[in-house]
Protein backbone atom coordinates (compact mmCIF):
# COMPACT_ATOMS: atom_id res chain seq x y z
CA UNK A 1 185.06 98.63 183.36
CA UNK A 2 185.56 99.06 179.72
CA UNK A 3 185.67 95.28 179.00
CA UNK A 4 181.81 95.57 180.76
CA UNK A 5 180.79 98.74 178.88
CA UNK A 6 180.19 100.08 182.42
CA UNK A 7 181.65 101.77 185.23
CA UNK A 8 182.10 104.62 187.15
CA UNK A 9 185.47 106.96 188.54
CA UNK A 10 184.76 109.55 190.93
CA UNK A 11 187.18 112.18 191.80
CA UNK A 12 187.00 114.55 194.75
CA UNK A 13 188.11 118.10 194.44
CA UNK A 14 187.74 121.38 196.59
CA UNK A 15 187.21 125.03 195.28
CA UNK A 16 191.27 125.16 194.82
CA UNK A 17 190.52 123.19 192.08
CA UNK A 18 189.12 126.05 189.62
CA UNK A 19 190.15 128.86 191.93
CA UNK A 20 194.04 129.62 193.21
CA UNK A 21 194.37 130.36 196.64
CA UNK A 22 196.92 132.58 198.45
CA UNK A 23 199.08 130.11 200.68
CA UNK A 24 197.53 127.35 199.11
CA UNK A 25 199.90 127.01 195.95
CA UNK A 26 200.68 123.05 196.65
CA UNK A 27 197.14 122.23 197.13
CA UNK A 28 195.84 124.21 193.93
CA UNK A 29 198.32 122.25 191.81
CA UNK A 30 197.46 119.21 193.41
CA UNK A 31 193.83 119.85 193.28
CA UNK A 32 194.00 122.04 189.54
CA UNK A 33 195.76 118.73 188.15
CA UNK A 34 192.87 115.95 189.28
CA UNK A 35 190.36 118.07 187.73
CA UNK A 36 192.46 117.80 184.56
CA UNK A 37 192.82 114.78 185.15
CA UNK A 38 189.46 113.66 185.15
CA UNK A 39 188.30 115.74 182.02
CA UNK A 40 191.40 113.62 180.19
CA UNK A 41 190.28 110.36 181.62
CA UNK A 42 185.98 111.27 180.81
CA UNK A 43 187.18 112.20 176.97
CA UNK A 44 188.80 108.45 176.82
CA UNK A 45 186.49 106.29 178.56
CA UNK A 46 183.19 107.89 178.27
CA UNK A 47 182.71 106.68 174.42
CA UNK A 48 183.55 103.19 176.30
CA UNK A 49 180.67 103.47 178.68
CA UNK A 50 182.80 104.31 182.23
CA UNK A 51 181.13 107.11 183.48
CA UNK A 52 183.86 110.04 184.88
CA UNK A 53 183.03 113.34 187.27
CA UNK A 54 184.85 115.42 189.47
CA UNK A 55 183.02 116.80 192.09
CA UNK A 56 183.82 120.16 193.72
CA UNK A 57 183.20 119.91 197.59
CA UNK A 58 183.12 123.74 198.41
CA UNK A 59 182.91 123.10 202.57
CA UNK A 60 182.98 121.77 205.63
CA UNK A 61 182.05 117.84 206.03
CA UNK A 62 180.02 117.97 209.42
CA UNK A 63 178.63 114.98 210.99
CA UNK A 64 175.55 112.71 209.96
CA UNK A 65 172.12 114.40 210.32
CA UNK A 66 172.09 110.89 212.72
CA UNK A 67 174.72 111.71 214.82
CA UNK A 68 175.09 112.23 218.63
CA UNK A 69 174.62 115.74 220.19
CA UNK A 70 178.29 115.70 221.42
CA UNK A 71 179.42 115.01 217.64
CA UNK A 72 176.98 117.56 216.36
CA UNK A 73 178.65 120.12 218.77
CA UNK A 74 182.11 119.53 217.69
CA UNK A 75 181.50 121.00 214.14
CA UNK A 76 177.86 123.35 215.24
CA UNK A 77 174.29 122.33 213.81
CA UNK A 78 173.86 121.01 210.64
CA UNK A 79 173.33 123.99 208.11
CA UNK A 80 173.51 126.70 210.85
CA UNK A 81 177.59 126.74 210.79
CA UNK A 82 177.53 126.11 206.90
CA UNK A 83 178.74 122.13 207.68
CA UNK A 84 177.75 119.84 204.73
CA UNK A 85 175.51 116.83 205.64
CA UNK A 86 177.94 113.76 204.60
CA UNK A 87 174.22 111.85 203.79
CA UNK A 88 173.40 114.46 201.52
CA UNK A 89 177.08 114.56 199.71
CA UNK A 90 177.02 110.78 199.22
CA UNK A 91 173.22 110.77 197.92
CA UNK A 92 174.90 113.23 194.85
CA UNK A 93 177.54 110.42 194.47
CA UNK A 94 174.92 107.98 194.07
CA UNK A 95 173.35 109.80 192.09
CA UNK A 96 175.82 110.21 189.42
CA UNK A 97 177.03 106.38 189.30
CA UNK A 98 173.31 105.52 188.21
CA UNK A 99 173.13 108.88 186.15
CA UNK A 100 171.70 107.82 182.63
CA UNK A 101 174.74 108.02 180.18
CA UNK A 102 172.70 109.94 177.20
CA UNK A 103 173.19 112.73 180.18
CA UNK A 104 176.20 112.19 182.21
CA UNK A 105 177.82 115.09 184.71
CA UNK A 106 181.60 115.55 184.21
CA UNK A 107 181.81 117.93 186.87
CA UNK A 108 179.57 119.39 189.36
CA UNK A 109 179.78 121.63 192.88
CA UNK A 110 178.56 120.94 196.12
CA UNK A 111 178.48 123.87 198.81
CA UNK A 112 176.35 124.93 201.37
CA UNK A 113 173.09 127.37 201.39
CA UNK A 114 174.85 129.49 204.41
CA UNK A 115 177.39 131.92 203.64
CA UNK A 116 181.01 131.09 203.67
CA UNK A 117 182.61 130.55 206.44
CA UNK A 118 186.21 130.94 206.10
């Protein structure tokens, strides 16, 4: 990627990642340490042209909007139960590897409109 002046790294994080969580304390490192990680790895590489987020997935991955009845059941209705539409999460992944680089995203957070749920 730097040899092409081009590129993009991805990381996935949840809300343990800015947040500690009671129970939780191996995750939170886990999860507090990738975020560091890419805000380490975006201050080298982004003057190179490799593009590097983290992205905070705040819920529940439900099915496709696509998907069967039966697999829509297994997690409730899209946006009723507060499930996040994998369609929708991977359009905001597209949509920061063709993000213009005068206005990159180093981080952003996905959750649902509903309430929490847990």
């Amino acid at each position: 990627m730097v040899e092409r002046g081009r590129g993009t790294i991805l990381f996935t994080g949840c809300s343990a990642s800015v947040s500690g969580i009671a129970g939780y304390s191996e995750l939170c490192c886990g999860k507090f340490a990738l975020r560091a990680l890419s805000q380490c790895l975006a201050r080298e590489f982004q003057p190179m042209g490799v593009h590097v987020a983290h992205v905070i997935i705040d819920g529940v991955i439900g099915p496709p909007r696509g998907a069967s009845s039966s697999e829509r059941k297994s997690v409730g209705e899209q946006g009723v139960d507060g499930s996040m539409d994998p369609d929708a999460l991977a359009q905001t992944y597209w949509h920061l590897h063709v993000q213009d680089r005068t206005a990159w995203t180093q981080e952003i957070d996905l959750r649902p409109s509903t309430p929490r749920f847990f």
